[in-house]
Protein backbone atom coordinates (compact mmCIF):
# COMPACT_ATOMS: atom_id res chain seq x y z
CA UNK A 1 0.00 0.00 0.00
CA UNK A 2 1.60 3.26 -0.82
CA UNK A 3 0.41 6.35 1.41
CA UNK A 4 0.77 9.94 -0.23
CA UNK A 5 0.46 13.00 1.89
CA UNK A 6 0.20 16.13 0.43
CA UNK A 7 0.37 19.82 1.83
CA UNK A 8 -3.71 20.62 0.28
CA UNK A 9 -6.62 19.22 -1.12
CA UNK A 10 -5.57 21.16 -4.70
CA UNK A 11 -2.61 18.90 -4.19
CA UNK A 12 -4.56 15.90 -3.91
CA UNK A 13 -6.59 16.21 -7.09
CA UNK A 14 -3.55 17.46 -9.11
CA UNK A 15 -2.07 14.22 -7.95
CA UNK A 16 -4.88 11.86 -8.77
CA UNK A 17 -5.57 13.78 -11.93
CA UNK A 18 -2.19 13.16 -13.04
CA UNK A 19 -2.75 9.13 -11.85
CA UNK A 20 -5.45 9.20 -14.25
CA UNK A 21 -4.01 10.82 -17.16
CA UNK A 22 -0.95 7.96 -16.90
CA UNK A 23 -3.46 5.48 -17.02
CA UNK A 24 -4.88 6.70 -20.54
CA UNK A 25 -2.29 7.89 -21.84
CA UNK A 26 -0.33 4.22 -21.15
CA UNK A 27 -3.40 2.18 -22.09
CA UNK A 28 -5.77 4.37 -24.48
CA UNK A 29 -8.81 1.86 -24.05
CA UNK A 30 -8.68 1.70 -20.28
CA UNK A 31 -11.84 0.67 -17.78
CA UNK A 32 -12.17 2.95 -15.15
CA UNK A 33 -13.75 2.66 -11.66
CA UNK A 34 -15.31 5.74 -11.22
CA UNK A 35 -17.08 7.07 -7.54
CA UNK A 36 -18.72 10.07 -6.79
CA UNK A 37 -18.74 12.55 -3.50
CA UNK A 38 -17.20 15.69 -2.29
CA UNK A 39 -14.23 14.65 -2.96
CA UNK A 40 -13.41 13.53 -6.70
CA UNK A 41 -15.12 16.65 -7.84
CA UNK A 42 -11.88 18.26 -8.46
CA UNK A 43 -10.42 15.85 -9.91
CA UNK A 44 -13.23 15.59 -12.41
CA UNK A 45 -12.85 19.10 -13.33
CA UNK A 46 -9.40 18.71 -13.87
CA UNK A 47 -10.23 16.04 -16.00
CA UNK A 48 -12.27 18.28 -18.71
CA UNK A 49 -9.27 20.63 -18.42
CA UNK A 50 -6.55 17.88 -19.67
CA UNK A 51 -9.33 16.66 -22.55
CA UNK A 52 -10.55 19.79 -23.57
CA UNK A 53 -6.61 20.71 -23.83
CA UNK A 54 -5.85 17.27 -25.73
CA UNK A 55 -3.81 16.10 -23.36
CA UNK A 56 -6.12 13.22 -23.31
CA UNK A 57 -9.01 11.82 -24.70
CA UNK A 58 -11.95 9.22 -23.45
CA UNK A 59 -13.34 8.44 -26.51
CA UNK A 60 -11.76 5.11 -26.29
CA UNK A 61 -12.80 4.63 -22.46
CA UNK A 62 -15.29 2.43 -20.86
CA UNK A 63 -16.55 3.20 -17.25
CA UNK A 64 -18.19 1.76 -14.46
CA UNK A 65 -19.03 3.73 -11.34
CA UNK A 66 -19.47 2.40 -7.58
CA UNK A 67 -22.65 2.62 -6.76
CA UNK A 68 -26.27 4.42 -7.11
CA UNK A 69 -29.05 5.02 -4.97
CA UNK A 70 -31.88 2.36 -5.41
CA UNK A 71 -35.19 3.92 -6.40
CA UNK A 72 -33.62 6.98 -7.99
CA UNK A 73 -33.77 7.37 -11.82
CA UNK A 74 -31.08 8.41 -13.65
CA UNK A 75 -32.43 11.70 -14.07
CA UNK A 76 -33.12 12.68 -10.45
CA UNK A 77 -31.23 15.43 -9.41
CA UNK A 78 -29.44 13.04 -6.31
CA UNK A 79 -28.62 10.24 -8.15
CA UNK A 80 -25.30 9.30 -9.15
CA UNK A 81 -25.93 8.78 -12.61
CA UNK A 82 -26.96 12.29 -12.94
CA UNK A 83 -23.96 13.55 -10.68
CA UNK A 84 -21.60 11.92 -12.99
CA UNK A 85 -23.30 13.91 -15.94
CA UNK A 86 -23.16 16.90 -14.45
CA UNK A 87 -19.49 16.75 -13.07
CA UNK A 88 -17.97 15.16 -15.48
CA UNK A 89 -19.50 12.67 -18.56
CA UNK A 90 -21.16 15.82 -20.34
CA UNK A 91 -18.27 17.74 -20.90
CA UNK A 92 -15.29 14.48 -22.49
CA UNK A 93 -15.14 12.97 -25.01
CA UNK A 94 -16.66 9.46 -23.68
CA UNK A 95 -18.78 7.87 -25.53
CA UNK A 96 -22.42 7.73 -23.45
CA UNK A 97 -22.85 4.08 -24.30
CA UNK A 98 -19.38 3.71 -22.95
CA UNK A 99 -20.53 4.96 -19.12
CA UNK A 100 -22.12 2.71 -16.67
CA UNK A 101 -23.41 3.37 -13.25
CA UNK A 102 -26.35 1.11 -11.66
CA UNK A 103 -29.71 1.34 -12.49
CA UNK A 104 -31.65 2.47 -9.66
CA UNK A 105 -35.25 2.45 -10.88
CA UNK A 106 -34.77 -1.27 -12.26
CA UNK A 107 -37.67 -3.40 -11.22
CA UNK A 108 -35.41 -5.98 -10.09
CA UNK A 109 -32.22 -4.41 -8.34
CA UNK A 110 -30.80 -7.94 -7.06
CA UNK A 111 -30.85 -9.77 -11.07
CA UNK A 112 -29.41 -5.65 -11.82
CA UNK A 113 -26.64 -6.29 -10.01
CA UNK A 114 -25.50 -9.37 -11.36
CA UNK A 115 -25.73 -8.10 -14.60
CA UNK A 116 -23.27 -4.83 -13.69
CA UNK A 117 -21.08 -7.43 -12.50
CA UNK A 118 -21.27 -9.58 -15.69
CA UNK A 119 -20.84 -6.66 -17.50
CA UNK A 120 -17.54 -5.42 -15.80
CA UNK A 121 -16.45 -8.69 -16.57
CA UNK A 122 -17.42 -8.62 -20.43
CA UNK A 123 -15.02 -5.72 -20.49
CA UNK A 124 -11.97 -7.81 -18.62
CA UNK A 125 -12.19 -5.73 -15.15
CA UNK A 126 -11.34 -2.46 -14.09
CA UNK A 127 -7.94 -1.20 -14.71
CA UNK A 128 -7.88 1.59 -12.43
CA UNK A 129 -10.69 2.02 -9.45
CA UNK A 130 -11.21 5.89 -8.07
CA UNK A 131 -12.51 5.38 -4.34
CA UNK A 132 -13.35 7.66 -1.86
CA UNK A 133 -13.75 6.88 1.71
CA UNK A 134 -16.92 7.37 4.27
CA UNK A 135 -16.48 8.68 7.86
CA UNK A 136 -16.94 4.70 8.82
CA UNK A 137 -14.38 3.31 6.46
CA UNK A 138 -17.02 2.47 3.69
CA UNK A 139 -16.03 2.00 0.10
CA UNK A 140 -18.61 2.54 -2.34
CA UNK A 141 -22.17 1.68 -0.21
CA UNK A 142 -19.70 -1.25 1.67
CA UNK A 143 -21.22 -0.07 4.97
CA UNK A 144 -19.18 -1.71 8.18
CA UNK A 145 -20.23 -5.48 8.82
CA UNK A 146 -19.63 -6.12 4.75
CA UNK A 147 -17.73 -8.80 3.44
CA UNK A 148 -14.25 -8.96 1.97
CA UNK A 149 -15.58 -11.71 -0.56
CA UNK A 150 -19.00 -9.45 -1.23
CA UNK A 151 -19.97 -8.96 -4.91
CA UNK A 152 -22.18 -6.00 -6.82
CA UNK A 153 -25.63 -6.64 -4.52
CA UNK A 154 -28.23 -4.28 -2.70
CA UNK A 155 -26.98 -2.74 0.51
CA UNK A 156 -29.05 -1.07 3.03
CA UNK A 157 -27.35 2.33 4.31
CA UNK A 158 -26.48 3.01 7.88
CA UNK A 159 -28.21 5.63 9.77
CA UNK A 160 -24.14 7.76 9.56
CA UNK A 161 -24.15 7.25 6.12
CA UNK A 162 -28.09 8.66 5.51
CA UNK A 163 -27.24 11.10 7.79
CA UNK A 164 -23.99 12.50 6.28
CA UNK A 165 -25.94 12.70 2.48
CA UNK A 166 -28.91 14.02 4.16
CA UNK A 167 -27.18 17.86 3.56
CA UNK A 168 -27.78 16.71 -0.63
CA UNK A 169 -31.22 15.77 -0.47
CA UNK A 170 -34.35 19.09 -0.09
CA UNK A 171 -36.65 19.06 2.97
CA UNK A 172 -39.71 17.51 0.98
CA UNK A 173 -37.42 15.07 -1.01
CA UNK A 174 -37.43 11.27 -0.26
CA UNK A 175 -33.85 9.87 1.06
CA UNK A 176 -32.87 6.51 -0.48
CA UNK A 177 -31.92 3.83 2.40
CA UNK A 178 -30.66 1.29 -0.11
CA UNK A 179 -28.61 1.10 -2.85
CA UNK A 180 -26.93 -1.17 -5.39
CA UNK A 181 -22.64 -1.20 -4.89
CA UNK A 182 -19.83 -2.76 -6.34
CA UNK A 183 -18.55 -5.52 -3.88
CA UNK A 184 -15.30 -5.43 -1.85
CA UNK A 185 -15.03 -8.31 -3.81
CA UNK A 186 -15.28 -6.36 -6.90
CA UNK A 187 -13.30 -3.70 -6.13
CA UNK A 188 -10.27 -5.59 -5.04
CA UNK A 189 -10.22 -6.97 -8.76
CA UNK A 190 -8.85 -3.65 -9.90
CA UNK A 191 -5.60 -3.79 -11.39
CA UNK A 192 -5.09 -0.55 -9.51
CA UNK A 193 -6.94 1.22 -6.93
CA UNK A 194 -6.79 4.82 -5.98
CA UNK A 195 -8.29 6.36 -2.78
CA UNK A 196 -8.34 9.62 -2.28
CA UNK A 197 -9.43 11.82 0.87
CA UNK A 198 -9.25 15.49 2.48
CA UNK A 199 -10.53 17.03 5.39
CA UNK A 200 -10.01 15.97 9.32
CA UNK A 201 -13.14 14.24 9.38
CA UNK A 202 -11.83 11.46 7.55
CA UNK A 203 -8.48 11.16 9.67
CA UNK A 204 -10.03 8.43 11.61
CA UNK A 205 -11.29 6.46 8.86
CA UNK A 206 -7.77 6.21 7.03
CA UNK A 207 -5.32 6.15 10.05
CA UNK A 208 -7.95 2.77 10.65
CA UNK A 209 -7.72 1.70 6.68
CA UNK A 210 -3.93 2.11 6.85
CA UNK A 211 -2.79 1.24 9.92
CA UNK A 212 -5.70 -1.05 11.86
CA UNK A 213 -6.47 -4.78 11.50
CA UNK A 214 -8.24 -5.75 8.74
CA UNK A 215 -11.79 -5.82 9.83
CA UNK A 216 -15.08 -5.88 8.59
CA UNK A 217 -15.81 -3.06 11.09
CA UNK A 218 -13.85 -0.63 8.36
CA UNK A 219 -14.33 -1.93 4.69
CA UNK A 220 -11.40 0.18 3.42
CA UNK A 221 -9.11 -1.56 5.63
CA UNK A 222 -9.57 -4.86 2.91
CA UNK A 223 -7.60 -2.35 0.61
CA UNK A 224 -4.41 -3.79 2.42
CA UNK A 225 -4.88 -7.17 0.78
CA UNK A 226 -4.66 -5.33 -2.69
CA UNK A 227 -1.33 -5.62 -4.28
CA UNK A 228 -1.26 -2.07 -6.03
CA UNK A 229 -3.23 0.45 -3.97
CA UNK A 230 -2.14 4.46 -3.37
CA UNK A 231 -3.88 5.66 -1.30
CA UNK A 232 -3.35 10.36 -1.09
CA UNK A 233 -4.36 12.36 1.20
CA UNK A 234 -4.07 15.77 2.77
CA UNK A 235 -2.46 16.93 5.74
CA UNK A 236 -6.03 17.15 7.33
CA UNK A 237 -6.57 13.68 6.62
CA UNK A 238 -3.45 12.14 7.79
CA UNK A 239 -3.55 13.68 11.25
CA UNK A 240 -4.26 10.45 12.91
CA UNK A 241 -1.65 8.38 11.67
CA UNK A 242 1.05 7.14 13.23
CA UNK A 243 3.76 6.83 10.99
CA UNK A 244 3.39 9.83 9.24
CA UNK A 245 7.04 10.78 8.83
CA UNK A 246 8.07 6.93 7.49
CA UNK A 247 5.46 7.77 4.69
CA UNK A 248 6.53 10.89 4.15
CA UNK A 249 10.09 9.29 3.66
CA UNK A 250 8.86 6.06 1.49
CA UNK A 251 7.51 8.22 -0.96
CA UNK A 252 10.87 10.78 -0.73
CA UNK A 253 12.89 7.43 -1.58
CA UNK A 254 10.38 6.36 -4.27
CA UNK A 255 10.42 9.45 -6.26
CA UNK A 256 14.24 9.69 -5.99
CA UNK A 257 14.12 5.57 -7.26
CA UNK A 258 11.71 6.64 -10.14
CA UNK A 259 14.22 9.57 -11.74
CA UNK A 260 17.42 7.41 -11.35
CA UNK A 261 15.86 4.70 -13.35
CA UNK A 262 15.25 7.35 -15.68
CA UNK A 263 18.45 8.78 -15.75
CA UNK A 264 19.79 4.66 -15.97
CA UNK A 265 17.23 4.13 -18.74
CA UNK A 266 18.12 7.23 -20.91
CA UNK A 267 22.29 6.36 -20.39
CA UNK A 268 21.81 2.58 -21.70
């Protein structure tokens, strides 16, 4: 698992932007994980910069995202599908047939389910899987008490969880208590995984992720079994680690690995 701190959350998004544009730019035709929150909102709109500059293009792109609210339709203001519009699909180069995000007004959300996961697998897996993290570990809807082996299936939400969306829904609008996720399962089939997180209120939740036993009492924490997971933070977010300064010095020794295999590379 390699940990990233960085001084700001500007930092962070340049920094997973940057993870994303390697991705394309190494494999053109890449399947990406996508997720939506607070938090990848930057790096979506850093995104549209780097396509609408050429720097990269999705036209070649298939995606899958997380997770959706069940009972939403994809053109409810609060659903994920129509976040993902909004923030980022309308303005690349992605083909729309090429985006995927569950259905949430299907009639049947459990058969749903296990055709998203078919269909992730018609498309050979997710190369690269953008996760945030909840205030109680969760990845995707993975709400504590999930397990490692779960699959794409309906989860019901935990009263934190409604509680911390609650600020996106109005005062006469209906809040979803289910929803259909990507398994832990799922997600540890990424080739790579990225999680990103600012803000002190998620200190807890990645110090635990990091640094705690692996435990179905913080789903993120099954991101240790993973074999190519960064996960970047802030300073904000870091705060409750314990090893902060060994990170800090892993990734100093990394970088400084990375340029002399350059420099080796370019002298052979």
């Amino acid at each position: 698992m390699r940990v990233v701190i960085l001084e700001s959350a500007e930092q962070v998004a340049e920094f997973g932007a940057t993870f994303f544009v390697n991705q394309i730019v190494n494999k053109s035709n890449s399947v990406l994980g996508l997720a939506t929150g607070s938090t990848p909102v930057s790096l979506y709109e850093k995104l549209i910069e780097k396509n609408n500059s050429g720097a990269i293009s999705f036209k070649d792109v298939t995606t899958f995202n997380l997770d959706e609210y069940y009972g939403l339709s994809g053109d409810h203001p609060q659903s994920y599908r129509f976040f993902m519009q909004q923030k980022l699909f309308d303005h690349i180069d992605v083909a729309p047939e090429s985006t995927h995000v569950p259905s949430g007004d299907c009639a049947d959300p459990h058969q749903a389910c296990k055709e998203y996961e078919q269909e992730i697998q018609r498309y050979g897996g997710i190369d690269l899987q953008l996760l945030g993290i909840g205030r109680n570990g969760h990845i995707g809807f993975n709400e504590p008490s999930s397990s490692i082996g779960s699959r794409t299936r309906v989860k019901s939400l935990t009263y934190e969880t409604v509680r911390d969306n609650a600020r996106f829904f109005g005062e006469n609008e209906t809040q979803p208590t289910l929803s259909l996720t990507m398994g832990i399962g799922t997600i540890l089939e990424a080739r790579k995984i990225l999680l990103m997180a600012t803000g002190e209120s998620k200190a807890d939740a990645i110090a635990y992720a990091v640094e705690g036993a692996i435990s179905a009492s913080c789903p993120a924490s099954s991101l240790q079994l993973h074999p190519d997971t960064t996960i970047v933070v802030d300073k904000a977010a870091s705060t409750e680690l314990s090893d902060v300064e060994f990170y800090l010095d892993v990734e100093e020794k990394r970088l400084a690995l990375e340029q002399q295999l350059i420099v080796n590379s370019a002298a052979a």
